[in-house]
N, C-alpha and C. Protein backbone atom coordinates (compact mmCIF):
# COMPACT_ATOMS: atom_id res chain seq x y z
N UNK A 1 -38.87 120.55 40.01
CA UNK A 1 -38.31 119.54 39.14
C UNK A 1 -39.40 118.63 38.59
N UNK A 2 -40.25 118.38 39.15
CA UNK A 2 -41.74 117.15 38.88
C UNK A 2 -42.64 118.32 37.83
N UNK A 3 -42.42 119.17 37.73
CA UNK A 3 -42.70 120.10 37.33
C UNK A 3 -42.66 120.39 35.63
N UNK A 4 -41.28 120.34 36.20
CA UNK A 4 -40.48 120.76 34.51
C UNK A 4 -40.63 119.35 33.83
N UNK A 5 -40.21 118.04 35.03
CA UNK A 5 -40.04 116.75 34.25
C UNK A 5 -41.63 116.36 33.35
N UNK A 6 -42.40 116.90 33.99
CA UNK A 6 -44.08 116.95 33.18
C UNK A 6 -44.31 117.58 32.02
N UNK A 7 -43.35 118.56 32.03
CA UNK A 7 -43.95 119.54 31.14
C UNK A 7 -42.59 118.89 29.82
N UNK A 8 -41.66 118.24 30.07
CA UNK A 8 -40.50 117.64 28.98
C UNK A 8 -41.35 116.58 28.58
N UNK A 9 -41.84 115.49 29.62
CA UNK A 9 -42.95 114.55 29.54
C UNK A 9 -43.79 115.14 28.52
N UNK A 10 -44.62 116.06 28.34
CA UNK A 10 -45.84 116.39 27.24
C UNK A 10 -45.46 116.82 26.30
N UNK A 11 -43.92 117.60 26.11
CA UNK A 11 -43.48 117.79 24.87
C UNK A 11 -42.78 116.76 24.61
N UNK A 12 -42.72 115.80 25.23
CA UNK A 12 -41.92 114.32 24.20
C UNK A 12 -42.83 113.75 23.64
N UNK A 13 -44.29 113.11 24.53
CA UNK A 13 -45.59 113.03 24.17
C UNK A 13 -45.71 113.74 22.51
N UNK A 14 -46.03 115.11 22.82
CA UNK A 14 -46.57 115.71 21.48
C UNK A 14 -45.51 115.73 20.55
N UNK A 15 -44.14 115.77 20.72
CA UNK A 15 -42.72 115.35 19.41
C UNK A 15 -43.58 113.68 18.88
N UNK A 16 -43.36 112.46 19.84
CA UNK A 16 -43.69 111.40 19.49
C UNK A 16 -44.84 111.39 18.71
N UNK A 17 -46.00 112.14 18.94
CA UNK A 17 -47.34 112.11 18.18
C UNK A 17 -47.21 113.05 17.05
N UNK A 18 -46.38 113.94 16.55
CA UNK A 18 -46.15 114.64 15.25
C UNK A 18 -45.25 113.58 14.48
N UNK A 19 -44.31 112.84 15.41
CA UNK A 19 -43.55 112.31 14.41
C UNK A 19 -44.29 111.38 13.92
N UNK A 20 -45.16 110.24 14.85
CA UNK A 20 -45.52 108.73 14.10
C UNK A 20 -46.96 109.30 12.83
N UNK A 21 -47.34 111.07 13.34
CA UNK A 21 -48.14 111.39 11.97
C UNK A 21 -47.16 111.65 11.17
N UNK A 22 -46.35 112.55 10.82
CA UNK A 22 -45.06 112.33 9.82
C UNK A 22 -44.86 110.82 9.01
N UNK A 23 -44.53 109.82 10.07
CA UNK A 23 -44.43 108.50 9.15
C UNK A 23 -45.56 108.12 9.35
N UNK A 24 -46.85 107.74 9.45
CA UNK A 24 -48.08 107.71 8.55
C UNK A 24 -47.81 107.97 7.52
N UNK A 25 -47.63 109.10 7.17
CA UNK A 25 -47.90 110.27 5.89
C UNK A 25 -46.88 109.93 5.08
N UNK A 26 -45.84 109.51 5.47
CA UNK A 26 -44.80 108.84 4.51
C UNK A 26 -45.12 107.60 4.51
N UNK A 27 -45.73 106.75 4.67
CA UNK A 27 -46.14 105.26 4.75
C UNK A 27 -47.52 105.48 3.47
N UNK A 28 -48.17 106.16 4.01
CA UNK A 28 -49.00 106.39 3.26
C UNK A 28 -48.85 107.27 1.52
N UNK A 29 -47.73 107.64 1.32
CA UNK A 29 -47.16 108.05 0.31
C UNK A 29 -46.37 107.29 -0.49
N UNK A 30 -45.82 106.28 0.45
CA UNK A 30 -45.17 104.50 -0.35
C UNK A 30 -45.58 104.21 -0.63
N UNK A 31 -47.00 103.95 0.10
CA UNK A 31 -48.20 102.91 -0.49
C UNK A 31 -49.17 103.74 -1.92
N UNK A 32 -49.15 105.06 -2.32
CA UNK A 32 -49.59 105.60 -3.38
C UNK A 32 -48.35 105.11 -4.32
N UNK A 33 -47.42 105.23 -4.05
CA UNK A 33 -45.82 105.26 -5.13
C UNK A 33 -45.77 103.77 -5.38
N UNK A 34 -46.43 103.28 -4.22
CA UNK A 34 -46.07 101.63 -4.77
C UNK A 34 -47.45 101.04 -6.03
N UNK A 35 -48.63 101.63 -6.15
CA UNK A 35 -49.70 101.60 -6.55
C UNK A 35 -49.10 102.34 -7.88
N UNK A 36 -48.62 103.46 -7.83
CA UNK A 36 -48.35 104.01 -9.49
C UNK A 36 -47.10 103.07 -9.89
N UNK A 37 -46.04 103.21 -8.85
CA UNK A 37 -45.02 101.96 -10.00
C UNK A 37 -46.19 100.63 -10.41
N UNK A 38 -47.08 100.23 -9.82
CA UNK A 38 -47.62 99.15 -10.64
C UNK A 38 -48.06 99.32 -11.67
N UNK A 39 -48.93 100.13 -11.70
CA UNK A 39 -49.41 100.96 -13.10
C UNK A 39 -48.43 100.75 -14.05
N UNK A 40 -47.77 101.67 -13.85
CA UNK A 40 -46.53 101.96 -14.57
C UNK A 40 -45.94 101.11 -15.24
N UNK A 41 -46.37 99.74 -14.26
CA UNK A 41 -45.36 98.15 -15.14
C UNK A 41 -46.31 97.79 -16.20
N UNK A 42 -47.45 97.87 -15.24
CA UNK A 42 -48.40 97.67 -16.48
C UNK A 42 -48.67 98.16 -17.77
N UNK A 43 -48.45 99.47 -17.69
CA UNK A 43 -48.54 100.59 -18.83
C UNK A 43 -47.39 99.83 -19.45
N UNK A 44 -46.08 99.57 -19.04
CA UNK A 44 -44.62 98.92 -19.42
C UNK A 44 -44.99 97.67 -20.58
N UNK A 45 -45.45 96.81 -19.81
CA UNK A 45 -45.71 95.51 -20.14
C UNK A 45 -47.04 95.36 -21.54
N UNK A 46 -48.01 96.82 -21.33
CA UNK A 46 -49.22 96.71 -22.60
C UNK A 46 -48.51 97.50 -23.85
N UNK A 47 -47.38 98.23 -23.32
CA UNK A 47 -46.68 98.74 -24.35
C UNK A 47 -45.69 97.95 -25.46
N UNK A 48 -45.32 97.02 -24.58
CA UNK A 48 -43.82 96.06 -24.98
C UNK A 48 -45.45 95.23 -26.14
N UNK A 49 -46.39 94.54 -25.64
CA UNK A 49 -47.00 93.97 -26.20
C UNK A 49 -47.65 94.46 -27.19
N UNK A 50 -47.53 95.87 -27.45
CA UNK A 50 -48.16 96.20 -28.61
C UNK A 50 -47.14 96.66 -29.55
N UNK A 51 -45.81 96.91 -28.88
CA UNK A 51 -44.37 96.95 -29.88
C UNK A 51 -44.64 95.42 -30.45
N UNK A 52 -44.74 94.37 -29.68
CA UNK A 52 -44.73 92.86 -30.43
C UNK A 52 -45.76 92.95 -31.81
N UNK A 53 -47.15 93.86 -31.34
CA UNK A 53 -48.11 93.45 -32.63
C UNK A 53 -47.65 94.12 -33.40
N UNK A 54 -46.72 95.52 -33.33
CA UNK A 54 -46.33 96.05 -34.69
C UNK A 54 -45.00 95.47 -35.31
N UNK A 55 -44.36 94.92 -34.78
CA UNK A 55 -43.28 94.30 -35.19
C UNK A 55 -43.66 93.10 -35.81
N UNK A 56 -44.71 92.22 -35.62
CA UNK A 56 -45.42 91.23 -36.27
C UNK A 56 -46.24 91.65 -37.64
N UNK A 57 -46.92 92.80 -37.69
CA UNK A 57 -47.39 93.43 -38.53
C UNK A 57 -46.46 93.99 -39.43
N UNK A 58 -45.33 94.46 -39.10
CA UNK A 58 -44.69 95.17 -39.88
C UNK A 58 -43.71 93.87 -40.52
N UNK A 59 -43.65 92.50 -39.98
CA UNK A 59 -43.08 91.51 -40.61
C UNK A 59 -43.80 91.18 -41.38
N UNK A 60 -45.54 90.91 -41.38
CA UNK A 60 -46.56 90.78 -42.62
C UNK A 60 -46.26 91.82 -43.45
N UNK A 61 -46.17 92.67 -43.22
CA UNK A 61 -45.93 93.82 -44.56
C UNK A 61 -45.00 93.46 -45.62
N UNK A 62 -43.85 93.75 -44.49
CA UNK A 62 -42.53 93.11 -45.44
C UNK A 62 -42.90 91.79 -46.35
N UNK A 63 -43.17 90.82 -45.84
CA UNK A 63 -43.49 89.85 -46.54
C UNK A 63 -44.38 89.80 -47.68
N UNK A 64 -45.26 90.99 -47.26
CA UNK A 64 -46.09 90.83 -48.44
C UNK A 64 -45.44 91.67 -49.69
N UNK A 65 -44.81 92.56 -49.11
CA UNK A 65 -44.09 93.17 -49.80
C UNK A 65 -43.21 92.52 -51.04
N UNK A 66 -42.21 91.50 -50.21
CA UNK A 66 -41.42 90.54 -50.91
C UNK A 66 -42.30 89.74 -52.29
N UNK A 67 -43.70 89.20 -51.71
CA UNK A 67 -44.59 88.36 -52.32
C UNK A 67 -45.04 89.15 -53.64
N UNK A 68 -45.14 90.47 -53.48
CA UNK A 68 -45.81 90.97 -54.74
C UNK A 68 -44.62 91.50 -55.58
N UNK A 69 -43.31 91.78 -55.07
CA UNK A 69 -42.16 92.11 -55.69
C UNK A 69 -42.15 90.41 -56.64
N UNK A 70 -41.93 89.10 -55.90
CA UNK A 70 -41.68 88.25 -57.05
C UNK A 70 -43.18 87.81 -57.98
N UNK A 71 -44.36 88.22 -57.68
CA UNK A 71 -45.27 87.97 -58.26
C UNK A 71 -45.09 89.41 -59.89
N UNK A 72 -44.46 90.60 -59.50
CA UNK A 72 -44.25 91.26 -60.42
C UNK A 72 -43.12 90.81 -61.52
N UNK A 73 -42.15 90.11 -61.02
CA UNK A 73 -41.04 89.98 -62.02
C UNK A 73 -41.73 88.38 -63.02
N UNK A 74 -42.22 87.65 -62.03
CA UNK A 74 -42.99 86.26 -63.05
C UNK A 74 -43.94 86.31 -63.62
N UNK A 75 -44.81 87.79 -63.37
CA UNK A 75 -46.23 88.39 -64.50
C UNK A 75 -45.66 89.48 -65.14
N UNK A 76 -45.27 89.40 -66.11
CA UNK A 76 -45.15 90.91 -66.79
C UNK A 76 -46.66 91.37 -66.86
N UNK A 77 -47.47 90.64 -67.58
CA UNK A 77 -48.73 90.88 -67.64
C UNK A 77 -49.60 91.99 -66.99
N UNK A 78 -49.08 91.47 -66.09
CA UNK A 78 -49.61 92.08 -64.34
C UNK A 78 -48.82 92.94 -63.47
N UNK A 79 -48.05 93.96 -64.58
CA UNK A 79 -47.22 94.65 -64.06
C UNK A 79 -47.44 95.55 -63.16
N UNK A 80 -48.86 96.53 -63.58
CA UNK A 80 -49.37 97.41 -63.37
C UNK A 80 -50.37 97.20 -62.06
N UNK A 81 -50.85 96.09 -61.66
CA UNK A 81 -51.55 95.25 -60.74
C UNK A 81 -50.75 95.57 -59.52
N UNK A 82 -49.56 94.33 -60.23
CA UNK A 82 -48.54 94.24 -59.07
C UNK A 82 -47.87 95.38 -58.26
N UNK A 83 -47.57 96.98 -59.16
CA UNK A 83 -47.00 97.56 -58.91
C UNK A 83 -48.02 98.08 -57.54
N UNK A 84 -49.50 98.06 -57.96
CA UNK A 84 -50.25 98.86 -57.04
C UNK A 84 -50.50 98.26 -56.20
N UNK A 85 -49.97 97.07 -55.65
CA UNK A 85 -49.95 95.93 -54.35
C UNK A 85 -48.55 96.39 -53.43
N UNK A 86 -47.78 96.64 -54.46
CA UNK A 86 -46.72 96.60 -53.78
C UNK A 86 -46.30 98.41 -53.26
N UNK A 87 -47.20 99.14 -54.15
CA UNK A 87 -47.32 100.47 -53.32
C UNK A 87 -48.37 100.47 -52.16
N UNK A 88 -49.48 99.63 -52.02
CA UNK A 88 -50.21 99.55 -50.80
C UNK A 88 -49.30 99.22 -49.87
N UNK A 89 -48.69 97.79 -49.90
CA UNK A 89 -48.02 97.23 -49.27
C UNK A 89 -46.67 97.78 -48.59
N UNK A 90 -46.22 99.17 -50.00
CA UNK A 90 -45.47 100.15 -48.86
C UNK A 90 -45.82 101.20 -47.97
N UNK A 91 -47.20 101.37 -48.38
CA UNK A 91 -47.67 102.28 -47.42
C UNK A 91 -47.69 101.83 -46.48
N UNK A 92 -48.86 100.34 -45.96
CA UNK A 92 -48.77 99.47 -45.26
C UNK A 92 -47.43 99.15 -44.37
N UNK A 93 -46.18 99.25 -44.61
CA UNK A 93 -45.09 98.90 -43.92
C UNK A 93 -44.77 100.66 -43.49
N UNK A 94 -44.97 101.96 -44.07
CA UNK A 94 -44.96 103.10 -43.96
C UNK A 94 -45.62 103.14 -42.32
N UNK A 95 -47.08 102.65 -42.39
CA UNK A 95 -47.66 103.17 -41.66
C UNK A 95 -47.27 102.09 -40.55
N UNK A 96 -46.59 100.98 -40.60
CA UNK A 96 -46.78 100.04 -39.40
C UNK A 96 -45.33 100.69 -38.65
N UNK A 97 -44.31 101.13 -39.71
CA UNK A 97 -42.94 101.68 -39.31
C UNK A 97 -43.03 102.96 -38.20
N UNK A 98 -44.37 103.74 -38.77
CA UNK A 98 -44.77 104.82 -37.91
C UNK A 98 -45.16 104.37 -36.68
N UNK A 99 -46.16 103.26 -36.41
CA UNK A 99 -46.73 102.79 -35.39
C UNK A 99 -45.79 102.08 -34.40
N UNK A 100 -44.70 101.39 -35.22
CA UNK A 100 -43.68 100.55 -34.44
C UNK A 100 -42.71 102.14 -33.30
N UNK A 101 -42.61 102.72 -34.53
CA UNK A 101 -41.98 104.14 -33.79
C UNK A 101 -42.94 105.28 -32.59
N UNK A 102 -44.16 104.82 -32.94
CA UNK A 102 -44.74 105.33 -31.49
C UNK A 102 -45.07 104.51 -30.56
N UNK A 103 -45.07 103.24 -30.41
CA UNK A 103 -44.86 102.24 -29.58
C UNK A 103 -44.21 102.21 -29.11
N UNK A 104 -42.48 102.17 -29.74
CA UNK A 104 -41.13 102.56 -28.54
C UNK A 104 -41.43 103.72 -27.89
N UNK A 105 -41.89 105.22 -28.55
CA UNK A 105 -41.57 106.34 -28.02
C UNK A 105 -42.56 105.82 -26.62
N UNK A 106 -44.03 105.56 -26.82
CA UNK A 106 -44.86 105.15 -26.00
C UNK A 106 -43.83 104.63 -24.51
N UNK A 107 -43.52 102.98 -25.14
CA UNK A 107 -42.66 102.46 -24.02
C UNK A 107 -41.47 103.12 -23.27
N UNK A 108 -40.72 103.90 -24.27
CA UNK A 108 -39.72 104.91 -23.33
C UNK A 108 -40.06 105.88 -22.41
N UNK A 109 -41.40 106.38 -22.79
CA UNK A 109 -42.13 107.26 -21.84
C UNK A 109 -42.71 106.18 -20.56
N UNK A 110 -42.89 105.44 -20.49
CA UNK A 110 -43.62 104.54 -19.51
C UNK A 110 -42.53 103.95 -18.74
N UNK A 111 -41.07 103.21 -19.33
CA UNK A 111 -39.75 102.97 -18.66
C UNK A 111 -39.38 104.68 -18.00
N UNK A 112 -39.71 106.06 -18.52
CA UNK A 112 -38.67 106.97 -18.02
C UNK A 112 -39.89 107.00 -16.54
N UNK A 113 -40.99 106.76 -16.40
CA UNK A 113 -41.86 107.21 -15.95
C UNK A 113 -41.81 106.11 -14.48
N UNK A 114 -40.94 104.85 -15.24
CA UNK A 114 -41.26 103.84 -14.12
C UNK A 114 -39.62 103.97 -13.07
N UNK A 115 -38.96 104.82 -14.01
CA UNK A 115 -37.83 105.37 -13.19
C UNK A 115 -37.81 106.06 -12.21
N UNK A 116 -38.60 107.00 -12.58
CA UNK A 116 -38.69 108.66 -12.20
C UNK A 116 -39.16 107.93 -10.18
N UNK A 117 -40.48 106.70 -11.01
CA UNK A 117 -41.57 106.48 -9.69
C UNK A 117 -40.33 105.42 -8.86
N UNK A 118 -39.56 104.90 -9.43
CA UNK A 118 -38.30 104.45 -8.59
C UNK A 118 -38.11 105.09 -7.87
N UNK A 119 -37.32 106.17 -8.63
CA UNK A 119 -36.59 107.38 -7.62
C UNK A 119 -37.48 107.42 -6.52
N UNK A 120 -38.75 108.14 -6.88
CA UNK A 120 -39.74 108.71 -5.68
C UNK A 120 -40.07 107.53 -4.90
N UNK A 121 -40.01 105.91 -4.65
CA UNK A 121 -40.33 105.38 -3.87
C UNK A 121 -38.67 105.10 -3.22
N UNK A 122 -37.58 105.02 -3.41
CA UNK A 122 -36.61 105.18 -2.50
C UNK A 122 -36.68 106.16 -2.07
N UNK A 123 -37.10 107.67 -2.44
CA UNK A 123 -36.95 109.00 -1.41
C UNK A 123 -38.22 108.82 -0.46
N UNK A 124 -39.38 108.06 -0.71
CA UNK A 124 -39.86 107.78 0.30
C UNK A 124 -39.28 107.05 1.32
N UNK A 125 -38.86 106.10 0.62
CA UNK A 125 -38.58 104.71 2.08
C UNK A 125 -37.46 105.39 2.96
N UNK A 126 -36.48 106.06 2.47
CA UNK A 126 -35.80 106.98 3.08
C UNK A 126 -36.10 108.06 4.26
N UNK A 127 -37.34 108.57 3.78
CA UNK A 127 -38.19 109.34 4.33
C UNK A 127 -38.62 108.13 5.87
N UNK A 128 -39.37 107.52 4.96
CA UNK A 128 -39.89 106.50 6.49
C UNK A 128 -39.18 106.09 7.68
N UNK A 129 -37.66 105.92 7.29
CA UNK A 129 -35.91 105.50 7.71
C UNK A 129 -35.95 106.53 8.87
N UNK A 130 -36.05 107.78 8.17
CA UNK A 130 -35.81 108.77 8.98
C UNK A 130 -36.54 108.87 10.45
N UNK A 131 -37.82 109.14 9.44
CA UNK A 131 -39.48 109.09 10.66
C UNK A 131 -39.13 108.42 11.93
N UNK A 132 -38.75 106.64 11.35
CA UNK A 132 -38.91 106.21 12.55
C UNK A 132 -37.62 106.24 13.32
N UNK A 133 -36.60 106.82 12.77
CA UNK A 133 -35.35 107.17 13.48
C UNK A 133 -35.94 108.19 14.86
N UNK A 134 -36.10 108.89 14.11
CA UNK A 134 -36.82 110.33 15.26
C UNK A 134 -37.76 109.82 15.95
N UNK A 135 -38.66 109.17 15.59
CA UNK A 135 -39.95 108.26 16.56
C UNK A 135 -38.80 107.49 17.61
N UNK A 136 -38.06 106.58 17.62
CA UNK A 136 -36.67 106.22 18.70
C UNK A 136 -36.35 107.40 19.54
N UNK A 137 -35.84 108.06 18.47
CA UNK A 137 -34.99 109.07 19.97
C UNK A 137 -36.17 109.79 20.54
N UNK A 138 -37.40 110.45 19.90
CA UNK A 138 -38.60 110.78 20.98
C UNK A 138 -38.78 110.12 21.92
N UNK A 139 -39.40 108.55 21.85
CA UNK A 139 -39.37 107.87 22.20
C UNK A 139 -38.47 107.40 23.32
N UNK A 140 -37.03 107.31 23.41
CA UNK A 140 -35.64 107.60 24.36
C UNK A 140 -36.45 108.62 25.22
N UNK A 141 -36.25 109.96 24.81
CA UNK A 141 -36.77 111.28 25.13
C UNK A 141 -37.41 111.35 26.54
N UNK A 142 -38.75 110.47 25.99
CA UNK A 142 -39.78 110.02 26.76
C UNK A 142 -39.92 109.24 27.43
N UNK A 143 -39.36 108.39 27.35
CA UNK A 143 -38.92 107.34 28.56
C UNK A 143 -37.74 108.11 29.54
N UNK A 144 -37.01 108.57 29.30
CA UNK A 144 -36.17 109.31 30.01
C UNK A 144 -36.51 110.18 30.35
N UNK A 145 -37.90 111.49 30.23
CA UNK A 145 -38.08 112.31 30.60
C UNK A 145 -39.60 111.31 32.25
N UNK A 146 -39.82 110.48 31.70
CA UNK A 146 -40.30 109.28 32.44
C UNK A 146 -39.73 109.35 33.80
N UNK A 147 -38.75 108.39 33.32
CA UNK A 147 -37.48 108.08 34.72
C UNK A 147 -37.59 109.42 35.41
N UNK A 148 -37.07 110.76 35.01
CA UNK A 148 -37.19 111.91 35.70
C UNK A 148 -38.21 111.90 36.47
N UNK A 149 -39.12 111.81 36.11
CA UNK A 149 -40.41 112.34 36.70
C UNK A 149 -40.60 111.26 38.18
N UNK A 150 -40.56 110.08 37.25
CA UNK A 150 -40.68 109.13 39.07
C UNK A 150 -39.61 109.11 39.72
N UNK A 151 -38.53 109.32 39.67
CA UNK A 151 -36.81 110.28 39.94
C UNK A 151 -37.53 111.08 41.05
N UNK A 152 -37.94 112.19 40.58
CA UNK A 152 -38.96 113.36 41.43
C UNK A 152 -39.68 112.74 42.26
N UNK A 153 -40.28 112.60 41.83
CA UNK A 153 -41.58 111.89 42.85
C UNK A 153 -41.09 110.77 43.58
N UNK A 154 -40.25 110.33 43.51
CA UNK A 154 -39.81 109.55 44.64
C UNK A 154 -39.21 110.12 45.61
């Protein structure tokens, strides 16, 4: 019986020492997931701020836009001037409309991305939940395969 209770003793031992490497390794996989969701906000947050500069830009456009539309109707003169201000000025809103539209796509990729790293840091912490669930009952295991042993030997 002192026997067997030794040999339950070293396999609770070696369960307990696979499991607390198990949660390491999931601890240590939170702490990568918690490092990319930061990123990720960040990437979030330089994105939102560069949707702001094109949305600011693309309000200068417009405006200028507006500006050379009434500068054309009060110069006839300057018809031909005006017209070619106000075709820059649509390219200009062309190209800021494009930029505003890869800025969202940008930021939707960086929100789907800061999801995704959601998900994966609750299936970690879950993971960890578990670990140290099983680290307990080893733990039980081993203390009880314990008691046995000085049980025996007494």
């Amino acid at each position: 019986e002192l026997v067997a209770a030794k040999v339950r003793e070293q396999e609770a031992l070696a369960s307990l020492a696979h499991t607390r490497s198990e949660l390491q390794g999931a601890e240590n996989e939170l702490v990568a997931s918690n490092e990319c969701r930061s990123s990720l906000e960040a990437a979030v947050q330089e994105a939102a701020l560069q949707e702001q500069e094109v949305l600011d830009a693309f309000a200068r456009a417009a405006s200028e836009a507006r500006a050379a539309e009434a500068e054309a109707a009060a110069a006839e003169g300057r018809v031909r001037m005006v017209e070619d201000e106000l075709l820059s000025a649509g390219v200009r809103e062309q190209e800021t409309l494009a930029a505003l539209a890869h800025a969202v796509s940008e930021l939707q990729g960086a929100e789907d991305e800061l999801v995704v790293a959601n998900e994966n840091r609750a299936s970690l912490e879950a993971q960890v939940q578990e670990a140290r669930l099983r680290e307990q009952e080893v733990a039980a295991a081993l203390a009880h395969s314990v008691a046995e042993a000085l049980e025996a030997e007494a």
